[in-house]
PDB file of N, CA and C in Angstrom:
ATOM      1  N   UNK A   1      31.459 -17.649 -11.493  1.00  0.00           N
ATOM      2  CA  UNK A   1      32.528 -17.138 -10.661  1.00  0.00           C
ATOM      3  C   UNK A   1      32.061 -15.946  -9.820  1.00  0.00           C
ATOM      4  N   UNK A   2      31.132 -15.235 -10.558  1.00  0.00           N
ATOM      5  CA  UNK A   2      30.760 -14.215  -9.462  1.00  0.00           C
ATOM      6  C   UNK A   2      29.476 -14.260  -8.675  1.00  0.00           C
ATOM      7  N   UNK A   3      29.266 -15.295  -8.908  1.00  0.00           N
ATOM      8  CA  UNK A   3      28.320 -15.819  -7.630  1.00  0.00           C
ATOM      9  C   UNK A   3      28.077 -16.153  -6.774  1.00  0.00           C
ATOM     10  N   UNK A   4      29.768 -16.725  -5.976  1.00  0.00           N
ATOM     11  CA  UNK A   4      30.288 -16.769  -4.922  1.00  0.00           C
ATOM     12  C   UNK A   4      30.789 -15.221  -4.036  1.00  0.00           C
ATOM     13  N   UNK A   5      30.280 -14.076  -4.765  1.00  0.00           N
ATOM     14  CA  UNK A   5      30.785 -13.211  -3.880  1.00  0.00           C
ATOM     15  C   UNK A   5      29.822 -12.538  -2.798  1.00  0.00           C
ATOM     16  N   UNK A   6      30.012 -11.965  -1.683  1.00  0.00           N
ATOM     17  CA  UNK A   6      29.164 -12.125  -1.053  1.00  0.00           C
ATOM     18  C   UNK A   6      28.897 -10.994  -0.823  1.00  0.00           C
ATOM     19  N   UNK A   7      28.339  -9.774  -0.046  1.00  0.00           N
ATOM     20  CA  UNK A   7      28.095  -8.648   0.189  1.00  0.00           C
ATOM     21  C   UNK A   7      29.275  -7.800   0.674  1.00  0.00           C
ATOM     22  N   UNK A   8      30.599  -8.854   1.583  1.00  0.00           N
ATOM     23  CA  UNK A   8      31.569  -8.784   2.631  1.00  0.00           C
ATOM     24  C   UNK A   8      32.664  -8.535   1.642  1.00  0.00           C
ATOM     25  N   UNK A   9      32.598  -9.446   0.039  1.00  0.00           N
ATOM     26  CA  UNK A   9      33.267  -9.775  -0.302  1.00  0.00           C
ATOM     27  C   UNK A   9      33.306  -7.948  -1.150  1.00  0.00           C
ATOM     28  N   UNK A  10      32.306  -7.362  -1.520  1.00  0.00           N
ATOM     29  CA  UNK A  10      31.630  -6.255  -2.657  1.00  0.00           C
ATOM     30  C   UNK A  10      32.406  -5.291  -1.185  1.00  0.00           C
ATOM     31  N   UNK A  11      32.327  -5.136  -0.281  1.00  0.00           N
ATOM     32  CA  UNK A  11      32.817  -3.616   0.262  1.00  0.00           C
ATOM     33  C   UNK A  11      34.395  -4.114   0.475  1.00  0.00           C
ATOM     34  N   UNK A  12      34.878  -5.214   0.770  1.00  0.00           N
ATOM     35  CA  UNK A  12      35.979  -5.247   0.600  1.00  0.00           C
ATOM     36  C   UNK A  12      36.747  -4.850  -0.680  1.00  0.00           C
ATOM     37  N   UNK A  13      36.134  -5.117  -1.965  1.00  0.00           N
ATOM     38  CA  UNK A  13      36.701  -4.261  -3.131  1.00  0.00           C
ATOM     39  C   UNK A  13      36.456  -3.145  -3.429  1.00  0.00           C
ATOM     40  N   UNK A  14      35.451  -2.516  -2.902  1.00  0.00           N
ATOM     41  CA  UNK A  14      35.107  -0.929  -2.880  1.00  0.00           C
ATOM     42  C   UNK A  14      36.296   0.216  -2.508  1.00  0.00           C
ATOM     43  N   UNK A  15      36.431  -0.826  -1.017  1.00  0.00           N
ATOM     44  CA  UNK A  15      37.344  -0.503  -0.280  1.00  0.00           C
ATOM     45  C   UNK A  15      38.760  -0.243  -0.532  1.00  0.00           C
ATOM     46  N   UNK A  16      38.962  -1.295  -1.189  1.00  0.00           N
ATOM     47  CA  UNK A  16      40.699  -0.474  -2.030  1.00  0.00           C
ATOM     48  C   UNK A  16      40.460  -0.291  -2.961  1.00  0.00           C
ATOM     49  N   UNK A  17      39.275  -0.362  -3.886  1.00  0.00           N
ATOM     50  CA  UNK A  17      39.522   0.635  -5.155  1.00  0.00           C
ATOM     51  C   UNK A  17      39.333   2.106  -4.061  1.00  0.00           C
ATOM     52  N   UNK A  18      38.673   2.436  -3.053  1.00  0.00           N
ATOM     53  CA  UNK A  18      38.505   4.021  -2.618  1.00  0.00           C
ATOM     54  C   UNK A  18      40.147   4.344  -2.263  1.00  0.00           C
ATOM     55  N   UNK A  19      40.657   3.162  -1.514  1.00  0.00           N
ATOM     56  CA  UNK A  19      42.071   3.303  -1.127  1.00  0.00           C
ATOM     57  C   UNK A  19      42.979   3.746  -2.524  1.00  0.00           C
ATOM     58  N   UNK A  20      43.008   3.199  -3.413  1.00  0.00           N
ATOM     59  CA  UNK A  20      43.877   3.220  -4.615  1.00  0.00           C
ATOM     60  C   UNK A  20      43.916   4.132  -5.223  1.00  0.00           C
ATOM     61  N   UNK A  21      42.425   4.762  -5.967  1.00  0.00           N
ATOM     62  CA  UNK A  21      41.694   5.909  -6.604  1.00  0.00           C
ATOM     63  C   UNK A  21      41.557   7.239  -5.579  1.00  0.00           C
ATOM     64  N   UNK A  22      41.031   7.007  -4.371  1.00  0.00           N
ATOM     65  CA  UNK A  22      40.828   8.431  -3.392  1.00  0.00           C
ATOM     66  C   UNK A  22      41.328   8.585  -2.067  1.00  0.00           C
ATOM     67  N   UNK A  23      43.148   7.951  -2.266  1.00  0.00           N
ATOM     68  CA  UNK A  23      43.573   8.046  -0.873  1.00  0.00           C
ATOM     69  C   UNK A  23      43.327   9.920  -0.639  1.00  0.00           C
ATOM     70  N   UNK A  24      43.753  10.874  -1.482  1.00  0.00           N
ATOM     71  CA  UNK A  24      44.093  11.914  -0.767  1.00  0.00           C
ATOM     72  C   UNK A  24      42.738  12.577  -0.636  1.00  0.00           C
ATOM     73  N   UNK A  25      41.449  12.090  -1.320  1.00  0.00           N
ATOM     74  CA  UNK A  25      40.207  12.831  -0.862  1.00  0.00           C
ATOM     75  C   UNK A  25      39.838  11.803   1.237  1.00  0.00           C
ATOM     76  N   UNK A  26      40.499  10.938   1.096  1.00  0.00           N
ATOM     77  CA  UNK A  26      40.025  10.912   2.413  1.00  0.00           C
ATOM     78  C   UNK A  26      40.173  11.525   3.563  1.00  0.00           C
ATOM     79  N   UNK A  27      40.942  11.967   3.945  1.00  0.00           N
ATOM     80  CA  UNK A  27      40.635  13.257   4.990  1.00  0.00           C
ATOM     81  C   UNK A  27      39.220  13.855   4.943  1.00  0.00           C
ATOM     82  N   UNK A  28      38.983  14.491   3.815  1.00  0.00           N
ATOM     83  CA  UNK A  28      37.695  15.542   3.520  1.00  0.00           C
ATOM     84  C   UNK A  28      36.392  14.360   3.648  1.00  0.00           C
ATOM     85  N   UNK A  29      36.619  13.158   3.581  1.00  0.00           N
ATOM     86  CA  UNK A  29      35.634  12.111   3.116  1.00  0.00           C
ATOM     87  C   UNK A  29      35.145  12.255   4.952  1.00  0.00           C
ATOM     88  N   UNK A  30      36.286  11.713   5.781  1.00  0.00           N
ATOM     89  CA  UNK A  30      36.274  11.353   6.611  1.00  0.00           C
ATOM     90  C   UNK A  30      35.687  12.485   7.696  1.00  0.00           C
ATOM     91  N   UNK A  31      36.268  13.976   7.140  1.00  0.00           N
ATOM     92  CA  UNK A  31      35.527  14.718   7.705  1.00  0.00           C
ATOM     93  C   UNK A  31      34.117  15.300   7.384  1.00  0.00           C
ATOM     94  N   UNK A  32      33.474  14.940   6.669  1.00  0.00           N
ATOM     95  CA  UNK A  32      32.293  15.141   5.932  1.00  0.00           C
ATOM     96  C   UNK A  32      30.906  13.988   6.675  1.00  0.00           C
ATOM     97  N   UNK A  33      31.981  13.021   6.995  1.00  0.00           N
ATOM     98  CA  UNK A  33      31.101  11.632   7.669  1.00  0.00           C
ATOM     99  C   UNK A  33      30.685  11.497   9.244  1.00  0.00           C
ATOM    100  N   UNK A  34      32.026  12.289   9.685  1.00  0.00           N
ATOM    101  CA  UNK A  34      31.930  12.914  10.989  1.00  0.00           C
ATOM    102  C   UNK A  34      30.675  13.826  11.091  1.00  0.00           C
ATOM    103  N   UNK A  35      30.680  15.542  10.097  1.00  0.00           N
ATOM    104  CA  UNK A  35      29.944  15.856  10.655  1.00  0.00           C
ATOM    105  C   UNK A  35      28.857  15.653  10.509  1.00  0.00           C
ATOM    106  N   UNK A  36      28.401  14.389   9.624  1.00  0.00           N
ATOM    107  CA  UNK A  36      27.479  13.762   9.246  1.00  0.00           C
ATOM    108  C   UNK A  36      26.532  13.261  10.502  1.00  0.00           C
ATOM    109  N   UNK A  37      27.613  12.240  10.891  1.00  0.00           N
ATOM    110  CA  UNK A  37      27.207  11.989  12.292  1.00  0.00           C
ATOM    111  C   UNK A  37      26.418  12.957  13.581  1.00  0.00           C
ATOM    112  N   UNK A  38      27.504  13.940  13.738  1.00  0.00           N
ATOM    113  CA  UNK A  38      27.257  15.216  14.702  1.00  0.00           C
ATOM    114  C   UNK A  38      25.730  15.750  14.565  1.00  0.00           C
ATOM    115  N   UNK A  39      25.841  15.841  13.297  1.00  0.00           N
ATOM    116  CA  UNK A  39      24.119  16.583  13.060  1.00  0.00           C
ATOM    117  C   UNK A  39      23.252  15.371  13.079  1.00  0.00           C
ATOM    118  N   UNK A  40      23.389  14.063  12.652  1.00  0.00           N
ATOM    119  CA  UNK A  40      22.447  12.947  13.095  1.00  0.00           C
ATOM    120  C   UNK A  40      22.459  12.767  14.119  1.00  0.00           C
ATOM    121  N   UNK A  41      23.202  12.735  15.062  1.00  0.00           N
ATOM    122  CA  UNK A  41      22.682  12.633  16.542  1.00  0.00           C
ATOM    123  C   UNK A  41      22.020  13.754  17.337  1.00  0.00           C
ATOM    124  N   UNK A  42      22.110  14.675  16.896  1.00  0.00           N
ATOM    125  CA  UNK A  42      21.739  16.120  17.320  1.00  0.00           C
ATOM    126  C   UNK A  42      20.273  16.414  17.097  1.00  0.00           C
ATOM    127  N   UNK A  43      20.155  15.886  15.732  1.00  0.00           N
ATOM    128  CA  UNK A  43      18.734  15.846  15.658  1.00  0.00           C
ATOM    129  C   UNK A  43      17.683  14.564  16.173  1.00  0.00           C
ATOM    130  N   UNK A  44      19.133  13.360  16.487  1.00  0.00           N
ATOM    131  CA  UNK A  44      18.046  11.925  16.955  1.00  0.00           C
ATOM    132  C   UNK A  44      17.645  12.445  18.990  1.00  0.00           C
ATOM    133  N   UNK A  45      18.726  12.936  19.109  1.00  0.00           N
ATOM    134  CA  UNK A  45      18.973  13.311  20.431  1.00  0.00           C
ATOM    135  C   UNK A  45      17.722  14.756  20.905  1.00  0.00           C
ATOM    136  N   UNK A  46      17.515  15.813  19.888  1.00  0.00           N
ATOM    137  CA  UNK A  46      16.078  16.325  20.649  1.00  0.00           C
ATOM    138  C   UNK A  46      16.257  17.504  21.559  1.00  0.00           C
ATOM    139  N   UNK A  47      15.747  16.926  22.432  1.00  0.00           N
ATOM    140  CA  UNK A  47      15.340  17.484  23.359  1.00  0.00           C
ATOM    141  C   UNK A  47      16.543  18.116  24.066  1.00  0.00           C
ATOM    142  N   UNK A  48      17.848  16.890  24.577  1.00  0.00           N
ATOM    143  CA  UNK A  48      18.760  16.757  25.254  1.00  0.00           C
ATOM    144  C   UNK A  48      19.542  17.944  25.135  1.00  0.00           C
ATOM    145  N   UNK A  49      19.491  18.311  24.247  1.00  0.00           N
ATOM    146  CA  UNK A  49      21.087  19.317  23.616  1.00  0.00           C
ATOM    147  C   UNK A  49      19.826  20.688  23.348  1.00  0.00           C
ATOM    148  N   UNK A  50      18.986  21.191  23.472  1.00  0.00           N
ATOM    149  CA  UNK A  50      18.425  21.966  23.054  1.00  0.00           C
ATOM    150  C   UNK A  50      18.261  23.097  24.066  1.00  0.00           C
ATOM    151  N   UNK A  51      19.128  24.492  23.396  1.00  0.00           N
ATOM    152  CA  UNK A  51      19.129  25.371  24.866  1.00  0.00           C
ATOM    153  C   UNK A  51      18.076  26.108  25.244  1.00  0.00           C
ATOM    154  N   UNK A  52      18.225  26.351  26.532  1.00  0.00           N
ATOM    155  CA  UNK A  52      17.408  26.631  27.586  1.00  0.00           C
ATOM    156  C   UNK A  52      16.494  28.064  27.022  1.00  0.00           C
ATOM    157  N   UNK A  53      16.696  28.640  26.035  1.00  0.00           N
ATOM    158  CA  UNK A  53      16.062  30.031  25.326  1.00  0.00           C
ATOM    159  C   UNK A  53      15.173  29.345  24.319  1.00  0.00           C
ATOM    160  N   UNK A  54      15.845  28.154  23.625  1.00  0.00           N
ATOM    161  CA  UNK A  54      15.051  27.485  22.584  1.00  0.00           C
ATOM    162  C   UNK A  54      13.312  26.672  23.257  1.00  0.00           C
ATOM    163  N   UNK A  55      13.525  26.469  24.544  1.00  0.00           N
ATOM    164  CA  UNK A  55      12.252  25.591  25.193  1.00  0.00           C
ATOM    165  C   UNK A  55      11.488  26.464  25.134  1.00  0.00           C
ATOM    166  N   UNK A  56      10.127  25.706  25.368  1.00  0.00           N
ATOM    167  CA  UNK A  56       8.909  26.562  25.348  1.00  0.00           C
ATOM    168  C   UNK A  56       8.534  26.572  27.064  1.00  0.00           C
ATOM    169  N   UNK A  57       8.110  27.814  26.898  1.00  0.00           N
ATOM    170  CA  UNK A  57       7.706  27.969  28.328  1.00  0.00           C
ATOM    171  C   UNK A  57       6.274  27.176  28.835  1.00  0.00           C
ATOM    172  N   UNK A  58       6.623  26.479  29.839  1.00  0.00           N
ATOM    173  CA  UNK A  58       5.534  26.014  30.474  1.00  0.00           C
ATOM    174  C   UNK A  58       4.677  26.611  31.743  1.00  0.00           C
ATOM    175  N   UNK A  59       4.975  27.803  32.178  1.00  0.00           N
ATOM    176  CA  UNK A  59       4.056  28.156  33.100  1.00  0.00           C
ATOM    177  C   UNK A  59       3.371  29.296  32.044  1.00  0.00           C
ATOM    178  N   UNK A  60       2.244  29.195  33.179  1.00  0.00           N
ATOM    179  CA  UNK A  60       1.115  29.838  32.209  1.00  0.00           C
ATOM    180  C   UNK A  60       0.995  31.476  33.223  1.00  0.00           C
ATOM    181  N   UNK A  61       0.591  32.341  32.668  1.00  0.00           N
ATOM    182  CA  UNK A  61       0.540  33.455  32.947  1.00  0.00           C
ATOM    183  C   UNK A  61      -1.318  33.914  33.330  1.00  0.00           C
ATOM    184  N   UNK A  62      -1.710  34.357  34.256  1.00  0.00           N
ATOM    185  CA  UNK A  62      -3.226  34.743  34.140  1.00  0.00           C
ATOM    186  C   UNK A  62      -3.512  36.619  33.577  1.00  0.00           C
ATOM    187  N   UNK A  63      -4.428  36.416  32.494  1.00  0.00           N
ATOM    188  CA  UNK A  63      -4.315  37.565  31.913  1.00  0.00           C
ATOM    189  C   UNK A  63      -5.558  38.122  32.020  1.00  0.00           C
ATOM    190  N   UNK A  64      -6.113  38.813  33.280  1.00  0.00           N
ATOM    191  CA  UNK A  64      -7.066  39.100  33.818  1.00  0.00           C
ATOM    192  C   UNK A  64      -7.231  40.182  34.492  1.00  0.00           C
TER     193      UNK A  64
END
């Protein structure tokens, strides 16, 4: 019997046991995943978002 279940079938029951057991932690869940996100893109992203004091200077100076 439980060999018919499928991967789709395993987060669909995850899923309302989290619903059943941790409706009122979800808010905090949800905000925790967010800023989860924020800082993973921030760091996949680099260069893009990185301010203008943080770059390294590229002209060169002659010290002569």
């Amino acid at each position: 019997m439980l060999g018919n279940l499928t991967g789709v079938h395993l987060i669909a029951i995850l899923f309302i046991i989290l619903l059943m057991f941790g409706a009122p932690k979800l808010p905090a869940l949800a905000r925790s995943l967010g800023q989860s996100m924020k800082i993973l893109r921030k760091e996949v992203g680099g260069d893009a978002e990185t301010p203008v004091e943080a770059q390294p200077s590229n002209t060169k100076t002659d010290a002569s």
